[in-house]
Protein backbone atom coordinates (compact mmCIF):
# COMPACT_ATOMS: atom_id res chain seq x y z
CA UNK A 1 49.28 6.73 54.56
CA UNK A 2 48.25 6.80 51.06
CA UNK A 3 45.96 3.62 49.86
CA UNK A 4 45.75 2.85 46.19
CA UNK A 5 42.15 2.21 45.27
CA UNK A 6 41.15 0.56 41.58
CA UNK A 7 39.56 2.96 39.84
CA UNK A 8 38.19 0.92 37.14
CA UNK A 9 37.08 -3.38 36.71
CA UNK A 10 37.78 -3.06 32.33
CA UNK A 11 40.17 -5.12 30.92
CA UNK A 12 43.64 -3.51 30.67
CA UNK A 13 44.52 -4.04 27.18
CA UNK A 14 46.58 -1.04 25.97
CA UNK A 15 49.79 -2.55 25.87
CA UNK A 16 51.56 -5.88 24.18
CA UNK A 17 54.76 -7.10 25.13
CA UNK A 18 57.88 -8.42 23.48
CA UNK A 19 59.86 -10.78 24.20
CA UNK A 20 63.39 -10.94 23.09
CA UNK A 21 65.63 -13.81 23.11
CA UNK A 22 69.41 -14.37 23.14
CA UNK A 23 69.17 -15.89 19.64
CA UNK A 24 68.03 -12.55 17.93
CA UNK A 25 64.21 -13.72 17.76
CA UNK A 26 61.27 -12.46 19.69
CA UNK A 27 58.06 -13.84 21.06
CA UNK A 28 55.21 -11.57 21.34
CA UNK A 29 52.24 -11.53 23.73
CA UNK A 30 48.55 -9.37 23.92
CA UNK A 31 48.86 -9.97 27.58
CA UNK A 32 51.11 -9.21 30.52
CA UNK A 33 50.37 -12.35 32.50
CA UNK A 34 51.28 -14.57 29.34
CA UNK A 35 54.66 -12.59 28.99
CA UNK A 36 55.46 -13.06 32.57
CA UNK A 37 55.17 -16.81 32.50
CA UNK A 38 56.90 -17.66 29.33
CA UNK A 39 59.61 -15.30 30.96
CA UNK A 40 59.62 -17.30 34.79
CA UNK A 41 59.27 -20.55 33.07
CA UNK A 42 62.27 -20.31 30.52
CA UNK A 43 64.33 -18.16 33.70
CA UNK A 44 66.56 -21.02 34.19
CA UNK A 45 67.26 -21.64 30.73
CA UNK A 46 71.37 -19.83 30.02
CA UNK A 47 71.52 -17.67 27.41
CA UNK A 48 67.52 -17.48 25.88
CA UNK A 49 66.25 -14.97 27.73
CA UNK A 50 67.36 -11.17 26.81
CA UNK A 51 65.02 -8.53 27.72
CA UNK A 52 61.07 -7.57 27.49
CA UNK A 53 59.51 -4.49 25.94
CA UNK A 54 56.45 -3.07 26.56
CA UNK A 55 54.66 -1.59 23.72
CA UNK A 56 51.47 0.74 23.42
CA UNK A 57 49.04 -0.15 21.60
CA UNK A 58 47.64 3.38 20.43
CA UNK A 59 51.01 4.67 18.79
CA UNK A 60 51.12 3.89 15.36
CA UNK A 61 54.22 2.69 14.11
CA UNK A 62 56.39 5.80 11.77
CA UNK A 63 56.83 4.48 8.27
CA UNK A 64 60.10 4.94 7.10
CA UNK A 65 60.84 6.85 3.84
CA UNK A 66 59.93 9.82 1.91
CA UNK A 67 56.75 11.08 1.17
């Protein structure tokens, strides 16, 4: 059996997460843990949650247009 080991004790910070709510608007969060609560503690709430993205940090955002 295979045993995952942690390979390193850094902060993980290479992502931020999204939010997205059933009203069109979205919440956004530097860390997973503060994502995952907002999400569990609004779970019972109909129709506000939608869906969560996860976003990396290190790709740049394409700007639109000509050059």
């Amino acid at each position: 059996m295979e045993i995952f080991q942690q390979t390193s004790y850094d902060p993980y910070d290479r992502h931020t997460y999204k939010v997205y709510l059933c009203n069109g608007k979205s919440k956004h969060f530097d860390y997973y843990d503060d994502a995952k609560d907002f999400w569990f503690s609004n779970l019972r709430k109909s129709n506000y949650l939608n869906y969560i993205t996860v976003e990396d940090k290190s790709i740049k955002k394409q700007k639109s247009g000509f050059k």
